[in-house]
PDB file of N, CA and C in Angstrom:
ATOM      1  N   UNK A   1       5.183  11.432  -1.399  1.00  0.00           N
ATOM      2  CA  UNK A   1       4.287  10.306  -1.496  1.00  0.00           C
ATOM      3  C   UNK A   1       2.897  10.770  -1.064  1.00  0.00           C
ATOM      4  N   UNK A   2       1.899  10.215  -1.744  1.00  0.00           N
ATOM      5  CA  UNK A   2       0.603  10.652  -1.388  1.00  0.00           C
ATOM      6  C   UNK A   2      -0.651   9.625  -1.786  1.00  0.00           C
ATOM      7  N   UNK A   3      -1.519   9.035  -0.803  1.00  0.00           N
ATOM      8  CA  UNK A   3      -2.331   8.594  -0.732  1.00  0.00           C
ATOM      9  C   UNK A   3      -4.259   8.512  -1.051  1.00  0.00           C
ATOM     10  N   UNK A   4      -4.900   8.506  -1.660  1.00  0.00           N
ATOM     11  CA  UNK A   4      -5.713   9.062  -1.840  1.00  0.00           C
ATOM     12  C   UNK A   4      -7.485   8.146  -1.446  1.00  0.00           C
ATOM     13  N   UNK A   5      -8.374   8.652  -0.651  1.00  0.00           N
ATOM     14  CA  UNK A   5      -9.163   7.822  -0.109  1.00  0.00           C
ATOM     15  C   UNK A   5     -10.707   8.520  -0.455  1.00  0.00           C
ATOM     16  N   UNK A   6     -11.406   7.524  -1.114  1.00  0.00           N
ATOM     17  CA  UNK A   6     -13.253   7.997  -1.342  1.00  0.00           C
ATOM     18  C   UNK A   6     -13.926   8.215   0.096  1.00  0.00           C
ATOM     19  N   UNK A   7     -14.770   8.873   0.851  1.00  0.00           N
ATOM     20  CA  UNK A   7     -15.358   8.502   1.810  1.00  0.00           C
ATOM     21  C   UNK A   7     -16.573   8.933   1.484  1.00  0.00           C
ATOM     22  N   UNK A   8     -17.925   8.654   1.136  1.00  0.00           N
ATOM     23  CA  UNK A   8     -19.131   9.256   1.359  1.00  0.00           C
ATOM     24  C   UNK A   8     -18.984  10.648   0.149  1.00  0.00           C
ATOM     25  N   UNK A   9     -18.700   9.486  -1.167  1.00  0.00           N
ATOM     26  CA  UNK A   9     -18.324  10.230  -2.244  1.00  0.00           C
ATOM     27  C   UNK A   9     -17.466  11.813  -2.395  1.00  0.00           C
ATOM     28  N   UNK A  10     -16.549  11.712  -1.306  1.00  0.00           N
ATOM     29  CA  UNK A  10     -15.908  13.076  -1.218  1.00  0.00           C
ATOM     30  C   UNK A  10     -14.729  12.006  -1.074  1.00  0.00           C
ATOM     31  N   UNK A  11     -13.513  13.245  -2.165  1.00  0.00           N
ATOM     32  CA  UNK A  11     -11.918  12.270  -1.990  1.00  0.00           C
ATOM     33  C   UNK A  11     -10.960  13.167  -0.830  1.00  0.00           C
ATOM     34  N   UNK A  12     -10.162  12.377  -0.563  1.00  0.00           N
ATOM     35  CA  UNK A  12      -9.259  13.000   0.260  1.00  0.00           C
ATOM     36  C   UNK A  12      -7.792  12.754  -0.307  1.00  0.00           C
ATOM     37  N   UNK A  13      -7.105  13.210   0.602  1.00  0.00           N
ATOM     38  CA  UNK A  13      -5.830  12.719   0.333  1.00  0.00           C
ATOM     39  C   UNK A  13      -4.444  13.381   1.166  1.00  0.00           C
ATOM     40  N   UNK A  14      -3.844  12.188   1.604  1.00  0.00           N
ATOM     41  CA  UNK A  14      -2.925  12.207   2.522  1.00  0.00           C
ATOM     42  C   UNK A  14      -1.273  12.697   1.534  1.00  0.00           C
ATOM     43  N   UNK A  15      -0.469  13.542   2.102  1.00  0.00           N
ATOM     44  CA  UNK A  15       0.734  13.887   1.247  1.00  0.00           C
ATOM     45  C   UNK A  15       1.646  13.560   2.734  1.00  0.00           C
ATOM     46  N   UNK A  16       3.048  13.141   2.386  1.00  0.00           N
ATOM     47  CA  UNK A  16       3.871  12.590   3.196  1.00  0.00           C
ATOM     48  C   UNK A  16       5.159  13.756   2.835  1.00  0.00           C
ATOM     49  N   UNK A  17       5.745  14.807   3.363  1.00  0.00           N
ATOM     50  CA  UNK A  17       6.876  15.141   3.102  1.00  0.00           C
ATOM     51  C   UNK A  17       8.034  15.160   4.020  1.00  0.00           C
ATOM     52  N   UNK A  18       9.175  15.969   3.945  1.00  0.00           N
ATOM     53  CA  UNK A  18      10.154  16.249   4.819  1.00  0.00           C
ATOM     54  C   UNK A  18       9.989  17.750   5.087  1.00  0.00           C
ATOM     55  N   UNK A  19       9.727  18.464   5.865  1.00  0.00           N
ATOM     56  CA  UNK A  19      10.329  19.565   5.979  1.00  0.00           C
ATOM     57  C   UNK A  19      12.057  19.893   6.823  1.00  0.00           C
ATOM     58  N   UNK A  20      12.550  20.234   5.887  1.00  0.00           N
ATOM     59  CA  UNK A  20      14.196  20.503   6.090  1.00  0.00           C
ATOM     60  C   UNK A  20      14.207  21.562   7.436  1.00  0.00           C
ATOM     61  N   UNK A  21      13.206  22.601   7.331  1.00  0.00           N
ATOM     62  CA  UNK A  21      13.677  24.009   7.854  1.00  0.00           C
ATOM     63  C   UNK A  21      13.056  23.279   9.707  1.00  0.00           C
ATOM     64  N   UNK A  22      12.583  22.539   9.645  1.00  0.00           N
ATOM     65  CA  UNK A  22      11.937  22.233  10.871  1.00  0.00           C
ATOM     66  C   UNK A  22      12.503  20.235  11.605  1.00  0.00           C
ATOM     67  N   UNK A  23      13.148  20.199  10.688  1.00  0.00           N
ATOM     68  CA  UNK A  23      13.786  18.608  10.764  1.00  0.00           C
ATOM     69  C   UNK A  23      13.032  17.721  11.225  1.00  0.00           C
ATOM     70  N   UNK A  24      11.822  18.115  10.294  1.00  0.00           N
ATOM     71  CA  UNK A  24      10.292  17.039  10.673  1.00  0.00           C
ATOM     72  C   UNK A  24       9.769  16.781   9.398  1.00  0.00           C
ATOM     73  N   UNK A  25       9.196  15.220   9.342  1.00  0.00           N
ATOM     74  CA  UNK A  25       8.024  14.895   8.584  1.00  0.00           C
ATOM     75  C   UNK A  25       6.755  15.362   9.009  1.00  0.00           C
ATOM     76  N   UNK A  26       5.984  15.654   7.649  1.00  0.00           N
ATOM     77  CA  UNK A  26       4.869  16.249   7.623  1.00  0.00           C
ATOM     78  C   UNK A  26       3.828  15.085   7.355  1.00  0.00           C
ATOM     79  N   UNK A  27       2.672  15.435   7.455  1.00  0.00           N
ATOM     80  CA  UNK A  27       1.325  14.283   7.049  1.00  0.00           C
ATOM     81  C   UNK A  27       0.695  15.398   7.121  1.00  0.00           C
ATOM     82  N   UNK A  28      -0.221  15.428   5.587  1.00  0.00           N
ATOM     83  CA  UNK A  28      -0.924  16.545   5.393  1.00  0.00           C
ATOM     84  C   UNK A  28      -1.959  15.855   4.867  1.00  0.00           C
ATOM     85  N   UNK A  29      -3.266  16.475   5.269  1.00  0.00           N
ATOM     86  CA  UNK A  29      -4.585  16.026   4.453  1.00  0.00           C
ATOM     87  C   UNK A  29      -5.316  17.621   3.932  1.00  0.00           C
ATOM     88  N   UNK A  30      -6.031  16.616   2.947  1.00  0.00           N
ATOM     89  CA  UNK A  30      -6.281  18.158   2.032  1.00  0.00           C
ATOM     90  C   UNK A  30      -7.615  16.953   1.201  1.00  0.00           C
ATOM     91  N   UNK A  31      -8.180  17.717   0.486  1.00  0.00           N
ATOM     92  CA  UNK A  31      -9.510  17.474  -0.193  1.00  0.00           C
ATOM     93  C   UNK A  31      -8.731  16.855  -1.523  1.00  0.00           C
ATOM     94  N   UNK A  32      -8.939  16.017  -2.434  1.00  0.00           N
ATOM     95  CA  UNK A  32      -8.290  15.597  -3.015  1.00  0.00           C
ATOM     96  C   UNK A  32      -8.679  15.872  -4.579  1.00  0.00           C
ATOM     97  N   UNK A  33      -8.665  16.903  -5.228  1.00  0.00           N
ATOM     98  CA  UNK A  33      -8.578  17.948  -6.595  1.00  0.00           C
ATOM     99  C   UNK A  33      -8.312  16.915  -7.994  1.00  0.00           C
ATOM    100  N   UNK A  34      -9.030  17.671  -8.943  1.00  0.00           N
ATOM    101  CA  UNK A  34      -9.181  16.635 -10.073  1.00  0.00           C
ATOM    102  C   UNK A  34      -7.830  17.026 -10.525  1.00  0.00           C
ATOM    103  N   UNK A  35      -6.964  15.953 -11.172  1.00  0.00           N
ATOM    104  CA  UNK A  35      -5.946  16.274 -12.169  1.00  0.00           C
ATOM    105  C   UNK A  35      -6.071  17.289 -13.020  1.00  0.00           C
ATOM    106  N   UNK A  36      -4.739  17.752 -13.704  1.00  0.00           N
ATOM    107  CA  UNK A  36      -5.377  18.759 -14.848  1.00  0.00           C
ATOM    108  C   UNK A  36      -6.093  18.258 -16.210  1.00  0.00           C
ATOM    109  N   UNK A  37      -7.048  18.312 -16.756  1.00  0.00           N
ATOM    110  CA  UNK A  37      -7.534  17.567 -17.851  1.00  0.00           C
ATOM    111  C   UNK A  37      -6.336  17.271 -19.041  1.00  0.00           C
ATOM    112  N   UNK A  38      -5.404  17.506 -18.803  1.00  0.00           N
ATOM    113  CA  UNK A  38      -4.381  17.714 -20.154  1.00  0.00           C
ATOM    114  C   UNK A  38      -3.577  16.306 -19.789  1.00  0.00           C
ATOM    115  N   UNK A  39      -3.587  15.861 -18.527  1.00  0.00           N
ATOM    116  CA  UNK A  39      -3.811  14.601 -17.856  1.00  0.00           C
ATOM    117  C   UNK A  39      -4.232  13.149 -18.701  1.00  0.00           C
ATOM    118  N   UNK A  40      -5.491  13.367 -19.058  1.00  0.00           N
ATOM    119  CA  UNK A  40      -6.038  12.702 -19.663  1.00  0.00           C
ATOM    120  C   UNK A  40      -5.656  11.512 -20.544  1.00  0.00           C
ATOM    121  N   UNK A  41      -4.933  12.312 -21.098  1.00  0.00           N
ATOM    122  CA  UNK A  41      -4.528  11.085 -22.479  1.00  0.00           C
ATOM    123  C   UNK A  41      -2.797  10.409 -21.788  1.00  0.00           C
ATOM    124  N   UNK A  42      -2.680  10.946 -20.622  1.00  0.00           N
ATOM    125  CA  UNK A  42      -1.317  10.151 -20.295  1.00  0.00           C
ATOM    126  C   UNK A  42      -1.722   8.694 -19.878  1.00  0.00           C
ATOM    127  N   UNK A  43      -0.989   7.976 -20.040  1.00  0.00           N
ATOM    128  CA  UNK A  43      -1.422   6.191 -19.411  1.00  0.00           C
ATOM    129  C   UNK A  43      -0.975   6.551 -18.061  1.00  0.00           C
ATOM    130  N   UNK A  44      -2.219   5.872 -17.238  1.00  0.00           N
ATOM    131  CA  UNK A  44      -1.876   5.566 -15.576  1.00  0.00           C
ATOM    132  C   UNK A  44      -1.491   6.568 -15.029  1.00  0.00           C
ATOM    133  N   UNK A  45      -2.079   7.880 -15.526  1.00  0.00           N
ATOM    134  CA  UNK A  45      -1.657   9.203 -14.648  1.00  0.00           C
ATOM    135  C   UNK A  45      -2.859   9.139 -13.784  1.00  0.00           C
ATOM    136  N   UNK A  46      -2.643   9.867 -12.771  1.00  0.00           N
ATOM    137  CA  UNK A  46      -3.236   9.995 -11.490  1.00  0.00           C
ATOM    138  C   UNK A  46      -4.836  10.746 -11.905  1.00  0.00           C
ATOM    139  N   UNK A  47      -5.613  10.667 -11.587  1.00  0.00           N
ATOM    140  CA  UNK A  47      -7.183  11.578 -11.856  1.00  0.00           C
ATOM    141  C   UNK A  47      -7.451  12.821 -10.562  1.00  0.00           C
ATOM    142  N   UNK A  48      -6.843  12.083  -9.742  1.00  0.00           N
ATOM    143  CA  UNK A  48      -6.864  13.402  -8.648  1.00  0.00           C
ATOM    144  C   UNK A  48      -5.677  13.848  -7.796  1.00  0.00           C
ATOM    145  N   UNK A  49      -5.238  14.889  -7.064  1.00  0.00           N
ATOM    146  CA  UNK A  49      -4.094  15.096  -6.372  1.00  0.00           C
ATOM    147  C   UNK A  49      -4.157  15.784  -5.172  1.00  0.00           C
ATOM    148  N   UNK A  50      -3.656  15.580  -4.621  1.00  0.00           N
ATOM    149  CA  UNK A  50      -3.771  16.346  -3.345  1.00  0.00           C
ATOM    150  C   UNK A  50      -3.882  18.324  -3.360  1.00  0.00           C
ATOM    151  N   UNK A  51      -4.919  18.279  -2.570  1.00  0.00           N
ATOM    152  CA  UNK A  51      -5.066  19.909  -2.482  1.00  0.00           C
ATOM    153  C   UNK A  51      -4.429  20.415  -1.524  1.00  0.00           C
ATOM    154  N   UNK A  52      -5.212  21.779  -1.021  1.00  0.00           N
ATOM    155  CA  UNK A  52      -4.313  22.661  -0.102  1.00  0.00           C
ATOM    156  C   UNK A  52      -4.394  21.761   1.374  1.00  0.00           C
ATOM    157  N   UNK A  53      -3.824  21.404   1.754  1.00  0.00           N
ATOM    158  CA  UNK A  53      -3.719  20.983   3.361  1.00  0.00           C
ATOM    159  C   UNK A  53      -4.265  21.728   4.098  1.00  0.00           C
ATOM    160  N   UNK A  54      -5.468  21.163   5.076  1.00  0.00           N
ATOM    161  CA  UNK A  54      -6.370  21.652   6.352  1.00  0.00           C
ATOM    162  C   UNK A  54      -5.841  21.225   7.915  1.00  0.00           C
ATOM    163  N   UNK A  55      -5.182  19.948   7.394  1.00  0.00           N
ATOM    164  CA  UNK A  55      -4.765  19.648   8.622  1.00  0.00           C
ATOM    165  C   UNK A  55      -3.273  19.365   8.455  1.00  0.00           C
ATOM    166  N   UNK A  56      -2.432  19.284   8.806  1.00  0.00           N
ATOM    167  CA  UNK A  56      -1.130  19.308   9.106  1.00  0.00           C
ATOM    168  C   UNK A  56      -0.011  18.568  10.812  1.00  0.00           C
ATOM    169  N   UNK A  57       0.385  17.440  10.510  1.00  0.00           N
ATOM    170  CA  UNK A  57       0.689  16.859  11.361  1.00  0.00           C
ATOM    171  C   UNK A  57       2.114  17.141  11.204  1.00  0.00           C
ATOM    172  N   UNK A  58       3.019  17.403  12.398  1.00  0.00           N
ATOM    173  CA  UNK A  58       4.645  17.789  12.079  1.00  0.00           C
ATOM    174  C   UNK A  58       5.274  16.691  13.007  1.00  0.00           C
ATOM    175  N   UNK A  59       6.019  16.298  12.585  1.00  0.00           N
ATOM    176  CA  UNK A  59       6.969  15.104  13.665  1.00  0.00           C
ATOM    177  C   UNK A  59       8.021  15.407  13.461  1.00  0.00           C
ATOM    178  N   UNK A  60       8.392  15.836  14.313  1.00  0.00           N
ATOM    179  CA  UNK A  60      10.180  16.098  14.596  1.00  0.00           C
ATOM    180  C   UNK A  60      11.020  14.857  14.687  1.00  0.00           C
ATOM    181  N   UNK A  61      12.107  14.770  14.077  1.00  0.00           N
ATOM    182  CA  UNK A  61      12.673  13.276  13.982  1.00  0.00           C
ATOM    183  C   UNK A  61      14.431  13.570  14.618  1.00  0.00           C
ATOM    184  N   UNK A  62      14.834  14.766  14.458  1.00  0.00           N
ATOM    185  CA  UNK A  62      16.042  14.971  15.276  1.00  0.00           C
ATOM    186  C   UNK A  62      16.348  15.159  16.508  1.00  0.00           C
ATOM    187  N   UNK A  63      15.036  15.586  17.290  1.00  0.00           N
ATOM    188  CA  UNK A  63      15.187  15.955  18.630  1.00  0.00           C
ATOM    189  C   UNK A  63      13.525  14.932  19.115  1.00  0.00           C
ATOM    190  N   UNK A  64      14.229  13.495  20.529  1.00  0.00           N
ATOM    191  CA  UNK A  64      13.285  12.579  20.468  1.00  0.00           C
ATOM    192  C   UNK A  64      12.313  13.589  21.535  1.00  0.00           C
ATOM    193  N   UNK A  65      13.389  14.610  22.161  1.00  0.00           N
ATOM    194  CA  UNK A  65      12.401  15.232  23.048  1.00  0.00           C
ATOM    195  C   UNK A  65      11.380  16.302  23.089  1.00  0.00           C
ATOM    196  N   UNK A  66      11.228  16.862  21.229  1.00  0.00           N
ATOM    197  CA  UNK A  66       9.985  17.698  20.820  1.00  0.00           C
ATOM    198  C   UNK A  66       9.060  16.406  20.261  1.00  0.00           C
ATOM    199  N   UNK A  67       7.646  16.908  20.783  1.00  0.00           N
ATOM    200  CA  UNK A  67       6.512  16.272  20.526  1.00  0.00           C
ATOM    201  C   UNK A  67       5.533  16.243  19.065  1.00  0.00           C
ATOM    202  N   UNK A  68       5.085  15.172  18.523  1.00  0.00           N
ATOM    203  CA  UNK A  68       4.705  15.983  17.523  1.00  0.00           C
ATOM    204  C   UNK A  68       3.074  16.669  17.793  1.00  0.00           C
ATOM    205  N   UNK A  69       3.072  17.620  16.130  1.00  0.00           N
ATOM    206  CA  UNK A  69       1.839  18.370  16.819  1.00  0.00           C
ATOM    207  C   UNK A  69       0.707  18.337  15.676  1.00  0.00           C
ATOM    208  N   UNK A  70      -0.176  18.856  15.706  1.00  0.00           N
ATOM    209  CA  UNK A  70      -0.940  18.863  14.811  1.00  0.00           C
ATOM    210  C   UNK A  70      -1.823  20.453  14.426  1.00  0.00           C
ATOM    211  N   UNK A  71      -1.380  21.068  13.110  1.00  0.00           N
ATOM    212  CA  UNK A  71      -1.278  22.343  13.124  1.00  0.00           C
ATOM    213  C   UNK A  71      -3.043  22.068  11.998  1.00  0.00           C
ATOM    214  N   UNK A  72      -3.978  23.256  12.137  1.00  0.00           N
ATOM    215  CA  UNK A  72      -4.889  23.352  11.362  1.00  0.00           C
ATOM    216  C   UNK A  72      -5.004  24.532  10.805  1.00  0.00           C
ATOM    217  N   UNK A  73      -4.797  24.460   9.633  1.00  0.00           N
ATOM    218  CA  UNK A  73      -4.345  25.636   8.528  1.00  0.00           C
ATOM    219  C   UNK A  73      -5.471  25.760   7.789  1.00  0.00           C
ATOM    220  N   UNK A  74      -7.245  26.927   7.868  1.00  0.00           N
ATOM    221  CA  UNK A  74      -7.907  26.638   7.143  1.00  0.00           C
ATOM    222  C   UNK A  74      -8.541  28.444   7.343  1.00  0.00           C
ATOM    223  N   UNK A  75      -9.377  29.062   5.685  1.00  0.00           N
ATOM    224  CA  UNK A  75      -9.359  29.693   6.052  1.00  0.00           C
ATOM    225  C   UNK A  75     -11.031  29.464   6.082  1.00  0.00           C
ATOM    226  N   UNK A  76     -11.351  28.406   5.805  1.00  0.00           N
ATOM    227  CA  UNK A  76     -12.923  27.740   5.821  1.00  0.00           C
ATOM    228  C   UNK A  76     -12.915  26.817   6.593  1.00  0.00           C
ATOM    229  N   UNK A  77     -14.181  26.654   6.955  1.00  0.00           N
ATOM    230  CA  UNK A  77     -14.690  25.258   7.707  1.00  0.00           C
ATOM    231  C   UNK A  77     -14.361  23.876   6.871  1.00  0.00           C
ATOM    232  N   UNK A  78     -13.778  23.184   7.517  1.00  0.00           N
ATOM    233  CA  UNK A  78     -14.004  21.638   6.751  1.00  0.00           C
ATOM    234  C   UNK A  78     -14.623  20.525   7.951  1.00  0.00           C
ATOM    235  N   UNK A  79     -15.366  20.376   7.529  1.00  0.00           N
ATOM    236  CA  UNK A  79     -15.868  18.876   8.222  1.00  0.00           C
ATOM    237  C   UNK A  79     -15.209  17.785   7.528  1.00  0.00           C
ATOM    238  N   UNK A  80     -14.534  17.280   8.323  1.00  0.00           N
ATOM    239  CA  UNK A  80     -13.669  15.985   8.545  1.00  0.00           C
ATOM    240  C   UNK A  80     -14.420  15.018   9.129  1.00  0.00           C
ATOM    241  N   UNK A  81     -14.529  13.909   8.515  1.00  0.00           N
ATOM    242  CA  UNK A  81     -15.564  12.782   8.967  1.00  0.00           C
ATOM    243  C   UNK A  81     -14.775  11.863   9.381  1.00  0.00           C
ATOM    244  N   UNK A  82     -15.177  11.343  10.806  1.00  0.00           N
ATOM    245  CA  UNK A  82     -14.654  10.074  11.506  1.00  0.00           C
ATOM    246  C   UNK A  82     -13.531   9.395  10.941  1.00  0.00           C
ATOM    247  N   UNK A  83     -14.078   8.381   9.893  1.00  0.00           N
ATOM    248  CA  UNK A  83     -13.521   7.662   9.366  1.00  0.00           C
ATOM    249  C   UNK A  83     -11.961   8.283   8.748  1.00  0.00           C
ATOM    250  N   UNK A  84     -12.512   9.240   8.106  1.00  0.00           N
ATOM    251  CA  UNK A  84     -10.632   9.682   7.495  1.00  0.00           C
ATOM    252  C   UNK A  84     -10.420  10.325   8.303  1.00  0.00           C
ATOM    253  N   UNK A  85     -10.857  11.192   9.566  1.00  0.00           N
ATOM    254  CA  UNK A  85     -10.015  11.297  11.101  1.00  0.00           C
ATOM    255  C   UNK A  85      -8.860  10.684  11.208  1.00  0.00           C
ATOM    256  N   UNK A  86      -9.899   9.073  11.690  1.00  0.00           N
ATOM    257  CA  UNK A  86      -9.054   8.098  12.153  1.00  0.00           C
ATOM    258  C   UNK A  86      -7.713   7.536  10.924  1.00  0.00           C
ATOM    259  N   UNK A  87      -8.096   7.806   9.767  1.00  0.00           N
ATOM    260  CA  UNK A  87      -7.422   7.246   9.377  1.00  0.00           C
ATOM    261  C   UNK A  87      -5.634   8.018   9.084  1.00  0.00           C
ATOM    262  N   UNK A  88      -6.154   9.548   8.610  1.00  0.00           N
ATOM    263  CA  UNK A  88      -5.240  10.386   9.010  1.00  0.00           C
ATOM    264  C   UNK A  88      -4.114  10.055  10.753  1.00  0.00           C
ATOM    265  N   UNK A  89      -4.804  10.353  11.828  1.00  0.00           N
ATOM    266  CA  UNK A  89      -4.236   9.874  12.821  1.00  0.00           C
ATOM    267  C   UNK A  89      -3.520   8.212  12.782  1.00  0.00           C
ATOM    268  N   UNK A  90      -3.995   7.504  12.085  1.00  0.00           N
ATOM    269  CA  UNK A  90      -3.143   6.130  12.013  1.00  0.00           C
ATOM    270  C   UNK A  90      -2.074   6.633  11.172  1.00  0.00           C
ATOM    271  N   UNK A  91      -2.090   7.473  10.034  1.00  0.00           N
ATOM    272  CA  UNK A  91      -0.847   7.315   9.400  1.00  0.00           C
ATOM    273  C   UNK A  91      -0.079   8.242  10.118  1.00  0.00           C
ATOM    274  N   UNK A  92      -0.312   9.313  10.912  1.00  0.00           N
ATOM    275  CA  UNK A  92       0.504   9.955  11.900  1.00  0.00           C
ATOM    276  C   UNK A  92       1.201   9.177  12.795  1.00  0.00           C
ATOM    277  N   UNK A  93       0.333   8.288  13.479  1.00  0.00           N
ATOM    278  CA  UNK A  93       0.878   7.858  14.559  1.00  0.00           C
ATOM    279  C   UNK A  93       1.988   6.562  13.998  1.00  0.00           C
ATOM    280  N   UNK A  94       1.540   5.851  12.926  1.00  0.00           N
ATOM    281  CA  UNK A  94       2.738   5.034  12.160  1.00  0.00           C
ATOM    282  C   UNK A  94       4.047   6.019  11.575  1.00  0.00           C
ATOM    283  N   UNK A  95       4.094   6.875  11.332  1.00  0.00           N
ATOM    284  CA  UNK A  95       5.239   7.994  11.089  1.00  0.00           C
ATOM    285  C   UNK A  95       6.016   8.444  12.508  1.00  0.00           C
ATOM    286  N   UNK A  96       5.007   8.380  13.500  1.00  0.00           N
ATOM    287  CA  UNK A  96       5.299   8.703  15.140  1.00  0.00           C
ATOM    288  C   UNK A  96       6.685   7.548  14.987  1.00  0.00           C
ATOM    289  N   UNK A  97       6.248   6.255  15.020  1.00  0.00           N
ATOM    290  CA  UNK A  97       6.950   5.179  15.605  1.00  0.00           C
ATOM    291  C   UNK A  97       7.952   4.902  14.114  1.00  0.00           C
ATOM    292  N   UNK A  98       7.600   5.321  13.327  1.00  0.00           N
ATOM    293  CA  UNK A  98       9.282   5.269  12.412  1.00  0.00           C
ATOM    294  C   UNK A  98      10.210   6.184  12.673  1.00  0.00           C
ATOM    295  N   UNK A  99       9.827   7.240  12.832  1.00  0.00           N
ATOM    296  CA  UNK A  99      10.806   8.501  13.654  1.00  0.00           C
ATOM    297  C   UNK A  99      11.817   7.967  14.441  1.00  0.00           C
ATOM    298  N   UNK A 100      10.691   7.631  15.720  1.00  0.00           N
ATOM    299  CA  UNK A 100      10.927   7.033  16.924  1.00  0.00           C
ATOM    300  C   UNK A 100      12.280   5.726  16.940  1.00  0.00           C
ATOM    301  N   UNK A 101      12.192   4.759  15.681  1.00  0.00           N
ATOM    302  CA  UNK A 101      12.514   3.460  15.906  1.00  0.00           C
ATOM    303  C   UNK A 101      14.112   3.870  15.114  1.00  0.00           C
ATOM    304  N   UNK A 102      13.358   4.980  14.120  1.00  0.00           N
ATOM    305  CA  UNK A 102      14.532   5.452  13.719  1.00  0.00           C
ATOM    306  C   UNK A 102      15.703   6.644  14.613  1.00  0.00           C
ATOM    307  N   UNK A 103      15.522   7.076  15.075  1.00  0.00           N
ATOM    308  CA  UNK A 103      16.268   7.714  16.238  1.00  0.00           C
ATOM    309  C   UNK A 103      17.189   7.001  17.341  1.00  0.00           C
ATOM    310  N   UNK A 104      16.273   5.800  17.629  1.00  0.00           N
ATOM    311  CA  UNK A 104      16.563   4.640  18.431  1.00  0.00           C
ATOM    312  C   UNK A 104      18.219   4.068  18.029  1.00  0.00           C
ATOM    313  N   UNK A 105      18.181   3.677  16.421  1.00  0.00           N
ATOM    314  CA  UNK A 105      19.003   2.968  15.613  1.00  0.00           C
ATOM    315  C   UNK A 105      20.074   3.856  15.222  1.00  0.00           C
ATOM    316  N   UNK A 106      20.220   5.033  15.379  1.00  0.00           N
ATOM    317  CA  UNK A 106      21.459   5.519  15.005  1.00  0.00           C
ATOM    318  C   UNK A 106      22.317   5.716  15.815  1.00  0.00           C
ATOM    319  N   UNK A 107      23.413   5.593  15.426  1.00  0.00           N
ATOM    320  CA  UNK A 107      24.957   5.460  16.154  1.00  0.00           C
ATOM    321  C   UNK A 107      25.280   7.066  16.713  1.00  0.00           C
ATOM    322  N   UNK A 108      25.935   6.213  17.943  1.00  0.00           N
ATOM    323  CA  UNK A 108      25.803   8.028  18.782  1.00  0.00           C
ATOM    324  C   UNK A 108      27.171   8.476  18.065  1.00  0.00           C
ATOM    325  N   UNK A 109      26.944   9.790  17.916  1.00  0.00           N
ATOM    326  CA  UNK A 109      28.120  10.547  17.501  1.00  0.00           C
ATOM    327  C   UNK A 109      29.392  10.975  17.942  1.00  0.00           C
ATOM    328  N   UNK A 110      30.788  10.282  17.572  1.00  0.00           N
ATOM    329  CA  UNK A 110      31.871   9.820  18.278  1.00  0.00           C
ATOM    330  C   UNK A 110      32.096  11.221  18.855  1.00  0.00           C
ATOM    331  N   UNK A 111      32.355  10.986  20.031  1.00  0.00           N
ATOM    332  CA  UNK A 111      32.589  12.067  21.188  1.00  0.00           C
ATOM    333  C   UNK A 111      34.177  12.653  20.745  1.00  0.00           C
ATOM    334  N   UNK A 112      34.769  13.889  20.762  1.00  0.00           N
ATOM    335  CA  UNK A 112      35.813  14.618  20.586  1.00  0.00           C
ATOM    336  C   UNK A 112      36.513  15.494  21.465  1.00  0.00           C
TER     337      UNK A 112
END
């Protein structure tokens, strides 16, 4: 799933995954890249997509007692402006508390 936001005519865009090898959701922001022009003539295809990820948020969802972190993967400068800061960190911290609520709700595993 991936989100995509204008700020001060520059796009962004938020990507939501699982990583398996680390038993964490990811929240990745990245500059947000034109579709491929071949795009074009599809109905209601997307115009832009998420690029390479600069910032990288990991939430561990199997173990409540690793923290999540926030990894910055760049081999350039990006200035990140306030606004999609904050907004990045809200969708982190709403992924924080589904983890969380979800961990809460599962049935403990019958003892043997």
């Amino acid at each position: 799933m991936s989100e995509l936001r204008v700020h001060a005519d520059r796009h962004y865009a938020l990507q939501f995954h699982y990583a398996l090898p680390d038993d964490a959701w990811c929240v990745e922001l990245s500059k947000a890249v034109p579709a491929p022009t071949s795009w074009a003539k599809i109905p209601n295809a997307e115009t832009r997509l998420p690029g390479t990820a600069f910032l990288v948020a990991v939430i561990p969802d199997e173990d409540p007692g690793l923290e999540p972190t926030v990894h910055i993967h760049s081999h350039d400068e990006h200035v990140v402006p306030y606004e999609i800061m904050r907004w990045f960190m809200e969708q982190v911290a709403g992924q924080v508390e589904r983890c969380r609520i979800a961990f809460e709700q599962r049935e403990p595993e019958a003892v043997e």
